[in-house]
Structures are given as structure tokens and as C-alpha cells.
Protein backbone atom coordinates (compact mmCIF):
# COMPACT_ATOMS: atom_id res chain seq x y z
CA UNK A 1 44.27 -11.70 17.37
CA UNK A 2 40.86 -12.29 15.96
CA UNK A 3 37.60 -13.52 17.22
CA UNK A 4 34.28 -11.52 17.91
CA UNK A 5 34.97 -11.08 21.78
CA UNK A 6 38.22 -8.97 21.43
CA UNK A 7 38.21 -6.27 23.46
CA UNK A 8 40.44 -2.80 22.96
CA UNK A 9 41.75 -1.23 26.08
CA UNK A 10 43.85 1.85 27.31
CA UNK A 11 46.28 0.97 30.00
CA UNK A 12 48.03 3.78 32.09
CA UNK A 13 51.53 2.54 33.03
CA UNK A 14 53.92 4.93 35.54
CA UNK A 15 57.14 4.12 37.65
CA UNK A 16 59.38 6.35 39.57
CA UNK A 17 61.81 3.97 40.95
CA UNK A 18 65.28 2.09 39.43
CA UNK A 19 65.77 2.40 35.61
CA UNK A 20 62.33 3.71 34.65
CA UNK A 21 62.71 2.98 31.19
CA UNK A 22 62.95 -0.22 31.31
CA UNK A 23 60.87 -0.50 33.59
CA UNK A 24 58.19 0.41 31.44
CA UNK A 25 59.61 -1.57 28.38
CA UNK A 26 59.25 -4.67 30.73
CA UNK A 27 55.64 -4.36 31.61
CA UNK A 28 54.87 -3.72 28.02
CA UNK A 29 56.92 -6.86 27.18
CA UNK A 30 54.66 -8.83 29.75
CA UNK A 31 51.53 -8.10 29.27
CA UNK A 32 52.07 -8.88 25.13
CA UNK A 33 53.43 -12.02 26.20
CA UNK A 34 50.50 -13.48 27.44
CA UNK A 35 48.25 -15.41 25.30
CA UNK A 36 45.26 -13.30 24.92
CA UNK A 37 46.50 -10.30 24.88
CA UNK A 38 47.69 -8.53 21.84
CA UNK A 39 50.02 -5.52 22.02
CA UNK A 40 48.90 -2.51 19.52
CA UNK A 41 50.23 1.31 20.29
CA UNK A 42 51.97 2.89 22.83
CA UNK A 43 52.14 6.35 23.44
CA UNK A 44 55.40 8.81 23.70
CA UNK A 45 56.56 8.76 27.59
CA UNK A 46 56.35 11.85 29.68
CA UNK A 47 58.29 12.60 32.52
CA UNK A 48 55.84 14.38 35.29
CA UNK A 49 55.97 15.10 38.91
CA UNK A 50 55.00 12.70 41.64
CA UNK A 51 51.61 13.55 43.41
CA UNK A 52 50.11 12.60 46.74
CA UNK A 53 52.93 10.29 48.65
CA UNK A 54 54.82 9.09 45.87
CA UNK A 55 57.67 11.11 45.68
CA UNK A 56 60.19 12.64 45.75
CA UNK A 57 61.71 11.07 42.67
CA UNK A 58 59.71 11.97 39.05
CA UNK A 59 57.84 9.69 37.14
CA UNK A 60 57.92 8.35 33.56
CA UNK A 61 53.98 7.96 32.01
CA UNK A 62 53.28 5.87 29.11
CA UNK A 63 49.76 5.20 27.89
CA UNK A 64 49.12 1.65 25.92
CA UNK A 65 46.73 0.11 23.81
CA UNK A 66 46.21 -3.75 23.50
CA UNK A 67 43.39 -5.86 22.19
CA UNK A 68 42.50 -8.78 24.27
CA UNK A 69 40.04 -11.51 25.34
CA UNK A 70 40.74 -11.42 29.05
CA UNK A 71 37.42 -9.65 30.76
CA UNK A 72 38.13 -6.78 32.88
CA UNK A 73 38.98 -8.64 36.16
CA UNK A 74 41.05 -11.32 34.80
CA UNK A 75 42.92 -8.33 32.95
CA UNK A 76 43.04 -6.26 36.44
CA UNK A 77 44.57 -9.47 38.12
CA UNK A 78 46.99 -9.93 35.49
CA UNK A 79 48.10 -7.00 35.78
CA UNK A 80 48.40 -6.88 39.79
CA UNK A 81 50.64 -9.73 38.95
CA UNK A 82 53.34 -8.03 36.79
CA UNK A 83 53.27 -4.89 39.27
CA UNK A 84 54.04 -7.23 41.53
CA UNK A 85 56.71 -9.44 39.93
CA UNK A 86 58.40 -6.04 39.15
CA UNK A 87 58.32 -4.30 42.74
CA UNK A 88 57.30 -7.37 45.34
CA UNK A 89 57.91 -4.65 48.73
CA UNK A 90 54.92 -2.48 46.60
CA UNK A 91 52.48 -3.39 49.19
CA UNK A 92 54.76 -3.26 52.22
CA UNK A 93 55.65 0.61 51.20
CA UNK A 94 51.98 1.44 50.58
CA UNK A 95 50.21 1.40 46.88
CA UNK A 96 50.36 5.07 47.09
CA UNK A 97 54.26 5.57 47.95
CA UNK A 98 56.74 5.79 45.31
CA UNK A 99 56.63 2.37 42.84
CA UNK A 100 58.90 0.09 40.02
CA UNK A 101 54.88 -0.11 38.38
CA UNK A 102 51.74 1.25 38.93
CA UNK A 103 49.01 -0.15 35.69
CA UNK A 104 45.84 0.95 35.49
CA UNK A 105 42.95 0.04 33.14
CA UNK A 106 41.86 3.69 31.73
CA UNK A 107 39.27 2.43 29.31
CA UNK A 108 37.85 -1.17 28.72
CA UNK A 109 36.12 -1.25 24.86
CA UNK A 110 33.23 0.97 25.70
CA UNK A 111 32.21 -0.85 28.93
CA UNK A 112 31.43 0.70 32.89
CA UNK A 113 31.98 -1.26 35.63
CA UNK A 114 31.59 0.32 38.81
CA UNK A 115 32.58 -2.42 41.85
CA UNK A 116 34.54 -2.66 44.74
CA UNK A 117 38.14 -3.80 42.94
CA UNK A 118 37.16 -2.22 39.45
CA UNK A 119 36.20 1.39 38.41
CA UNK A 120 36.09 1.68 34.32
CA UNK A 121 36.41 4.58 32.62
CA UNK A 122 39.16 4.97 35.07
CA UNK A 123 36.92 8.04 37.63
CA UNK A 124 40.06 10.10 38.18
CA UNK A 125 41.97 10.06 34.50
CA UNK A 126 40.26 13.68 33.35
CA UNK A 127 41.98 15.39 36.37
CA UNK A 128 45.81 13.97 35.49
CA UNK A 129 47.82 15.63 32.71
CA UNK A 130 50.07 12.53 33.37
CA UNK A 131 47.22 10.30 32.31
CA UNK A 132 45.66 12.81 29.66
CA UNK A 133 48.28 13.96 27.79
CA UNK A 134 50.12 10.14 26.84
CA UNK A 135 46.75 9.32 26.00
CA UNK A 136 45.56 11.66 23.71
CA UNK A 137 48.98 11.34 22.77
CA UNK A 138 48.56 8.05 21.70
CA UNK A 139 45.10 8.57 20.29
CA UNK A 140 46.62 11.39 17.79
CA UNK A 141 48.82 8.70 16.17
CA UNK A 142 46.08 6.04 15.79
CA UNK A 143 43.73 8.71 14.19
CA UNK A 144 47.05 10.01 11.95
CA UNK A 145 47.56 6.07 11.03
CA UNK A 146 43.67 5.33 10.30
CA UNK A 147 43.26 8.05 8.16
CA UNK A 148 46.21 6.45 5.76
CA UNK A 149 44.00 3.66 6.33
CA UNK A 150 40.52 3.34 6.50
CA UNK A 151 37.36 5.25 8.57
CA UNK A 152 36.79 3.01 10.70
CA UNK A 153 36.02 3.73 14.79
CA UNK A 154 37.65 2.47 17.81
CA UNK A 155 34.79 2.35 20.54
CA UNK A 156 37.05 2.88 22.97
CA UNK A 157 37.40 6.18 21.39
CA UNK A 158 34.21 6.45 21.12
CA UNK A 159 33.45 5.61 24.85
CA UNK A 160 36.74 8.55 26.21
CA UNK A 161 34.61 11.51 24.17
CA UNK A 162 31.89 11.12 26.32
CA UNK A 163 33.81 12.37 29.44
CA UNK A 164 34.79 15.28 27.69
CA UNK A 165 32.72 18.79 28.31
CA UNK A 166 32.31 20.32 25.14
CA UNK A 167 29.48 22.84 26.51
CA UNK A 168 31.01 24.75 29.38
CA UNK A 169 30.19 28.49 29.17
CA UNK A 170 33.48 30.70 27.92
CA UNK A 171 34.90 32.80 30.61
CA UNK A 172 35.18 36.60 30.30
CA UNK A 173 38.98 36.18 29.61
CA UNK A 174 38.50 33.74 26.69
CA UNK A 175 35.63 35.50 25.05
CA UNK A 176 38.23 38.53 25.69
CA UNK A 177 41.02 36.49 24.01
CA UNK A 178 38.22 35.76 20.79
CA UNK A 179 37.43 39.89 20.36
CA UNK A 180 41.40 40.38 20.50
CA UNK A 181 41.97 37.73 17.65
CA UNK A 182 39.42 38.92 15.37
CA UNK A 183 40.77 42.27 15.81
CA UNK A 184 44.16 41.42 15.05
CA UNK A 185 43.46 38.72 12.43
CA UNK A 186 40.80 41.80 10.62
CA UNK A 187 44.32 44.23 10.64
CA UNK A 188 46.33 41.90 8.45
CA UNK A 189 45.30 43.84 5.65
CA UNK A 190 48.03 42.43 3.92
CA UNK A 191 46.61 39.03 4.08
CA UNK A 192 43.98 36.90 3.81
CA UNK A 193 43.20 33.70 6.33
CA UNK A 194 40.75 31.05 4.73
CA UNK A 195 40.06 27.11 4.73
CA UNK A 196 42.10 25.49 2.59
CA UNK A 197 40.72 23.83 -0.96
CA UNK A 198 42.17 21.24 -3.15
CA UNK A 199 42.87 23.96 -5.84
CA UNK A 200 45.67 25.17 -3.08
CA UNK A 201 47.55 22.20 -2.90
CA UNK A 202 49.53 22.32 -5.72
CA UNK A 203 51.44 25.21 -3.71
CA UNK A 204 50.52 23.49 -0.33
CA UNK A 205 53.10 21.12 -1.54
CA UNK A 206 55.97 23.40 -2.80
CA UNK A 207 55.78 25.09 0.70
CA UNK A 208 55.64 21.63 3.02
CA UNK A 209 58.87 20.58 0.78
CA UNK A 210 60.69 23.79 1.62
CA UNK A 211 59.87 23.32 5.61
CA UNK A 212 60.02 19.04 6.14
CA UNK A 213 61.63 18.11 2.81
CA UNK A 214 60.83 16.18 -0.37
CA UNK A 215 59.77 12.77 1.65
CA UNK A 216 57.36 14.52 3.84
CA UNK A 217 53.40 14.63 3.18
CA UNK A 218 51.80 13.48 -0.46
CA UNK A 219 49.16 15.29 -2.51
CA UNK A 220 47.01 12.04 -1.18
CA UNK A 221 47.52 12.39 2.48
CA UNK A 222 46.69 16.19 1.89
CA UNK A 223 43.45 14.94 0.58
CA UNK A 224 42.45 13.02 3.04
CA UNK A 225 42.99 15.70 5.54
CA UNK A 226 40.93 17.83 4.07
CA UNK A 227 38.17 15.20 4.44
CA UNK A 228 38.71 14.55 7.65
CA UNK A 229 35.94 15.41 10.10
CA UNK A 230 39.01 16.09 12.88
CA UNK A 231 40.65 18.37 10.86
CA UNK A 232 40.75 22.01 9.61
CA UNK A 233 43.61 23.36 7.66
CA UNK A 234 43.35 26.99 6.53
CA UNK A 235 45.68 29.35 4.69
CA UNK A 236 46.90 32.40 4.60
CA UNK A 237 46.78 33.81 0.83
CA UNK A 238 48.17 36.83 -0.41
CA UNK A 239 45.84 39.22 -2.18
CA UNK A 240 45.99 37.64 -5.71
CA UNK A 241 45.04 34.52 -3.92
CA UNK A 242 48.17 32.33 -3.67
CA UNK A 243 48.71 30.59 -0.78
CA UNK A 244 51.85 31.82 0.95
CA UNK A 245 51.60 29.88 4.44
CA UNK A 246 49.67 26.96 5.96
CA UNK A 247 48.61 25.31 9.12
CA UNK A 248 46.57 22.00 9.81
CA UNK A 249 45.00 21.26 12.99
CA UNK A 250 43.06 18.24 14.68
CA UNK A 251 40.84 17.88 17.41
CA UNK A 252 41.29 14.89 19.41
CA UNK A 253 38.36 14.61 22.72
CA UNK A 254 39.54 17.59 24.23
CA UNK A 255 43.04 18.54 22.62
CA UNK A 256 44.36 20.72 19.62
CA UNK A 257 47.06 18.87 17.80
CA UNK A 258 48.77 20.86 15.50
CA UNK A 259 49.68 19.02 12.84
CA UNK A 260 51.52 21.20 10.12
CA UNK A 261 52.86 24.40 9.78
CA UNK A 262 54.80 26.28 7.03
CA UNK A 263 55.27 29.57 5.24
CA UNK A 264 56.94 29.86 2.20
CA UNK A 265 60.39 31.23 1.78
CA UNK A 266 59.43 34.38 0.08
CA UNK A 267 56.54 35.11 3.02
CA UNK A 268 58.60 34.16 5.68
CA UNK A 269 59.37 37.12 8.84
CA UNK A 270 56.04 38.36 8.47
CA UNK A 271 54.06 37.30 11.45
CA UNK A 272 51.92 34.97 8.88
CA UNK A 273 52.75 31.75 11.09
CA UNK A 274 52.21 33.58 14.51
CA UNK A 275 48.77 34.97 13.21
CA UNK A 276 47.96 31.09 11.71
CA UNK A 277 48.58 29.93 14.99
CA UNK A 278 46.22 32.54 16.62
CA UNK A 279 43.50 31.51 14.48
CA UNK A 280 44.04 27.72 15.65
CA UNK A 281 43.56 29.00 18.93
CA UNK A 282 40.62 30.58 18.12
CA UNK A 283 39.13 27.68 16.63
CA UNK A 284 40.07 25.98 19.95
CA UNK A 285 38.45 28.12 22.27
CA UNK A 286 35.31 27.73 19.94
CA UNK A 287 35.28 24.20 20.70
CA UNK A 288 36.38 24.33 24.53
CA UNK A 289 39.50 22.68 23.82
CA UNK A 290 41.77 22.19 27.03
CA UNK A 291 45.22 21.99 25.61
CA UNK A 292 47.44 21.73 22.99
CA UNK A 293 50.26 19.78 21.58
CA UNK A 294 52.61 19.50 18.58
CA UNK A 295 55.99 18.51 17.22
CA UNK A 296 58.80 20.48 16.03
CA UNK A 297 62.38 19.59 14.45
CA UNK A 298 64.47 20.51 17.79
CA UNK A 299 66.93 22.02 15.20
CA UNK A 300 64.25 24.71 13.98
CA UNK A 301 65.03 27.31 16.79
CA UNK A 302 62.71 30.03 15.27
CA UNK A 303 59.70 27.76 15.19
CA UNK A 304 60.66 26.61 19.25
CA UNK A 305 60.79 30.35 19.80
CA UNK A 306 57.34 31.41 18.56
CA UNK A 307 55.73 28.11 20.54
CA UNK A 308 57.36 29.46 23.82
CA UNK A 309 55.73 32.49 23.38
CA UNK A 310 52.14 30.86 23.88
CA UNK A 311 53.46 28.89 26.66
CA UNK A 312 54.11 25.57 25.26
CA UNK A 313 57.45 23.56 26.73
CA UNK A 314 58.43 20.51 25.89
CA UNK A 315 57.23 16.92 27.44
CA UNK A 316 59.19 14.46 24.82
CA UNK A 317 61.46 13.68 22.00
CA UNK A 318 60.99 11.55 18.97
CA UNK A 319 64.37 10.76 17.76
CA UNK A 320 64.75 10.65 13.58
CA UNK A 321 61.05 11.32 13.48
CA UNK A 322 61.55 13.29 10.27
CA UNK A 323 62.38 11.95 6.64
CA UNK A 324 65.61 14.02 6.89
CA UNK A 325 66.49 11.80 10.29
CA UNK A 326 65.96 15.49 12.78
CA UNK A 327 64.35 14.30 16.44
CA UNK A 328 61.35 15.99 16.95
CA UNK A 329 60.59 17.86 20.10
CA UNK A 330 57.05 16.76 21.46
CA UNK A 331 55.27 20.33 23.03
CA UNK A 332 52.55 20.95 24.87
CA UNK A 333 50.77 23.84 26.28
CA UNK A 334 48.89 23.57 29.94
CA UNK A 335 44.99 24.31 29.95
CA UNK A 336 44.51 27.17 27.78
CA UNK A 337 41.86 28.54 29.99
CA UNK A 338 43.78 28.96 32.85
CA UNK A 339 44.69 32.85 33.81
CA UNK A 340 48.19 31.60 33.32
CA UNK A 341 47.33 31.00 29.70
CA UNK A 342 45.21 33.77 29.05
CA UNK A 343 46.69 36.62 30.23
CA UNK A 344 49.96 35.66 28.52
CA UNK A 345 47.97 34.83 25.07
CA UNK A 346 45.96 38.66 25.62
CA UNK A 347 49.39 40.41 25.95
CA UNK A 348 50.76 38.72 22.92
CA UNK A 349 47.50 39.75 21.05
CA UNK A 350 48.01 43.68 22.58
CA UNK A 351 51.59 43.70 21.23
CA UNK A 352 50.48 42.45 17.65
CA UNK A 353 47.52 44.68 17.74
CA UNK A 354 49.76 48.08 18.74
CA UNK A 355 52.12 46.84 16.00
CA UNK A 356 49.57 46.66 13.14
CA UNK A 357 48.59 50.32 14.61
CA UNK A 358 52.08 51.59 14.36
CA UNK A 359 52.52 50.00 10.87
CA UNK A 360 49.57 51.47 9.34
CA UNK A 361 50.26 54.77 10.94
């Protein structure tokens, strides 16, 4: 699709009732079959419970981009169309009861439009994990595919951040949880935690072929990472400098993807990729981040373990997502502000802390 008026939009798709799945696959199918409208991304889908009316039954959420030249009505109509061509008793049940398809535009380009059919940025999307977390889903994969690409912007993109609060005042608990980690992190004598530099990768990339295998990540796409303005990868180095362990995180609008993590054989059952993970965490809190989300192989039971620990549980599966055809487990925490979150993440950093103590003792 080319032409100067092409538009990029985020569409919100969810169903509850029949074969969900397909369901979904269907309206996908639909709206790229129409003429102006061109089918890019779609996110994982998430299963989540109903809300309001709509229940009992759960819900499958799947978060879409396209590119089109339809404006925002003719696009809204459209899509009133397929919802109902897949569940015609919709409006006989009530829009809000359960529903075959429910579409919503999240975010039109970087337009607002504020009528009586049409509300864009979507006002309600910040307050739904089941609209937030497929779409900054989704977004993680476009940024992870641009940067093998090129730097350039998607104004819808652009147009989400702003509805992000990035200045909120820490609580008590979090700048609690910050004291905690630069305790622990300062007790790992043994250790030391730094950015990482190209100089490291040469053993970056011995270690990420122990943990993913040969066909994994390139000395290039390590590069790039380390120029990219949504990422920070540190390490931790042992004290003649070599790096023994590894993590890489992004920030996406208001999430903490963790991209990598590995320690090498020889470092490994040392606490190195608990404490790496801690100092994400830190770096999240730093920048207000809400939650947090990464894949795993669903085969690497230690790695699952240490995740549960800070509360993460699984929303997804990407079958043969790795080069050595394992399905990856898609995890996500819940805010990490919450006391839920907190208190959990405070006692893990009291039990490494009285460890350390007993160690050095």
C-alpha cells in the first residue's frame, strides 16, 4: 500500500463466544481483505477474564496493526460491519454482554477525535491489561524488527507515549525496594554489575550460544542494541573483568521487556542472573515502568522458576520460537507498584540480603 494519505492504526480485537480462535483469525482475514486496508502485525493473543456483563466465559485479546486509507469513520463502520457479519444477535444481547467480536480502533496515526460515535486514542485502553499488554506486545516486535531494519518512527507510536505518566512520584515501598537493591547489588563483592561495551561481546557471544544456541543473536544485532535508545544491557563481570553473565532490557511506553538473559556455564548457581534481574528492576522503577514481560524456552524449568519468584505467570506461547524449534512461554508480571508486587519483591531482597550476611560471616 503506498500513497501519502496512508494511515497506521492499532485495532483491539476480543471474543468470548464459539471457537475464539478463529474467530479472531476471521476478522483479521476481513478487514485485510478490503481494498484499502493493508494488514501489517498482530500481536500474541491473551486469554483474560471477562469484565462488566460479558461473562462468564474468558476472552481471547489480540491487538493489530494495519495501514490504510479509510478515515476513521469509514474504518469504524467497516468494522461495525464484520462484528456484525460474525455475531448478527450482538445487538439483541446488548454490546456489553458476552460477543463472537468486539473491534475497537485504539490508535488512529497520531490523530484525536473526540465525537459522539468516535473517541481516538481509545479513552479507556490505559486502564485494561487486556488492551495494554497485546499491544505493547505487539509494539516490542515492531521495535525488535525495525532495529534489524532501519530508525525510522511509527507516529502512532509516537502518539501511545504521550498517555503514558513517566513523572508520578515513587511510593515509600518502591523507593524502599531501590535502598534494598543497592544494598544487595553493593554485597556482591564477588561481582561486578556494569553497562555493557563492544569490547564484551566477543564473550557476550560465547555465553548467548551456550543458553539459545549457535543460530541465535549475531555480533551485528548485538551492536545495534547497544545503540539503541530503548535499550540497556549490562553485565555482570568477574573481578579480572570478564563478563560471566548478561541481561538486555527495553523500554517500550510504559513496559520492561526483557530481552536476553544468560550466564555462562562456569558462573552459573550463583545468584548472578537473579541479581541481573534485580538491577532491571531497578532501572524500571527509575523510569516508572508499570510492568514487565519476557519469553522463556518452556523447557528451561530453572529460568521459569526464578521468574515465578518476582511474580511473573504466563499469558502465551510461541510455538518453535527458538532456532532449536523450543516454544517459548510469553510472561508477564502485573503492575510492579502494586503492594502485591512490592512486598513480594522486598522479601526476596531481605532473603538475598541475610544470605550475603551469612556468607560473609
Amino acid at each position: 500500500m503506498v500513497g501519502n494519505d496512508v494511515k497506521s492504526v492499532y485495532i483491539g480485537l476480543g471474543t468470548n463466544m464459539g471457537n475464539r480462535a478463529a474467530n479472531l483469525k476471521l476478522a483479521i482475514d476481513l478487514l485485510d481483505a478490503h481494498p484499502q486496508i493493508n494488514f501489517v502485525a498482530s500481536s500474541s493473543i491473551y486469554e483474560n477474564k471477562a469484565i462488566e456483563e460479558a461473562g462468564p466465559e474468558d476472552f481471547l485479546n489480540q491487538v493489530i496493526l494495519i495501514e490504510t486509507f479509510l478515515n476513521p469513520h469509514e474504518l469504524l463502520n467497516l468494522m461495525q460491519e464484520i462484528e456484525t457479519k460474525l455475531d448478527p444477535q450482538r445487538e439483541q444481547r446488548g454490546r456489553k454482554k458476552s460477543r463472537y467480536m468486539d473491534l475497537d480502533i485504539l490508535i488512529y496515526n497520531d490523530e484525536q477525535i473526540d465525537d459522539e460515535s468516535l473517541k481516538i486514542p481509545h479513552p479507556r485502553m490505559q486502564e485494561r491489561d487486556f488492551v495494554m499488554n497485546p499491544l505493547n506486545d505487539l509494539q516490542t516486535k515492531l521495535y525488535k524488527k525495525r532495529l534489524l531494519i532501519d530508525d525510522g518512527e511509527d507516529p502512532a507510536i509516537v502518539a501511545l507515549a504521550d498517555y503514558s505518566d513517566f513523572t508520578r512520584k515513587l511510593s515509600v515501598k518502591e523507593k524502599t525496594a531501590l535502598i534494598k537493591i543497592d544494598e544487595y547489588i553493593n554485597s556482591r563483592t564477588d561481582i561486578v554489575f556494569r553497562r555493557m561495551l563492544l569490547e564484551d561481546l566477543d564473550q557476550v557471544l560465547i555465553m548467548d550460544e551456550e543458553a539459545f544456541g549457535e543460530k541465535h543473536w549475531s555480533r551485528d544485532v548485538f551492536v545495534k542494541e547497544l545503540n539503541n535508545h530503548y535499550a540497556h544491557y549490562l553485565v555482570a563481570a568477574d573481578k579480572q573483568g570478564k563478563p560471566i553473565a548478561f541481561i538486555g532490557i527495553w523500554f517500550v511506553i510504559d513496559e520492561m521487556h526483557v530481552m536476553t538473559l544468560a550466564v555462562s556455564a562456569a558462573a552459573q548457581r550463583r545468584g548472578i542472573a537473579e541479581a541481573l534481574l534485580i538491577l532491571a528492576f531497578k532501572h524500571s522503577y527509575q523510569n516508572r515502568i508499570r510492568t514487565s514481560t519476557l519469553e522463556v524456552k518452556a523447557n528451561n524449568l530453572a529460568a521459569i522458576n526464578l521468574y515465578e519468584k518476582y511474580l511473573y505467570h504466563k499469558q502465551g506461547i510461541r510455538p518453535k520460537y527458538y532456532a532449536d524449534g523450543q516454544a517459548a512461554l510469553l510472561l508477564w508480571t502485573k503492575e510492579i507498584f502494586t503492594d502485591e508486587f512490592l512486598d513480594n519483591f522486598i522479601e526476596r531482597l531481605d532473603k538475598l540480603l541475610s544470605k550475603e550476611s551469612l556468607r560473609e560471616a
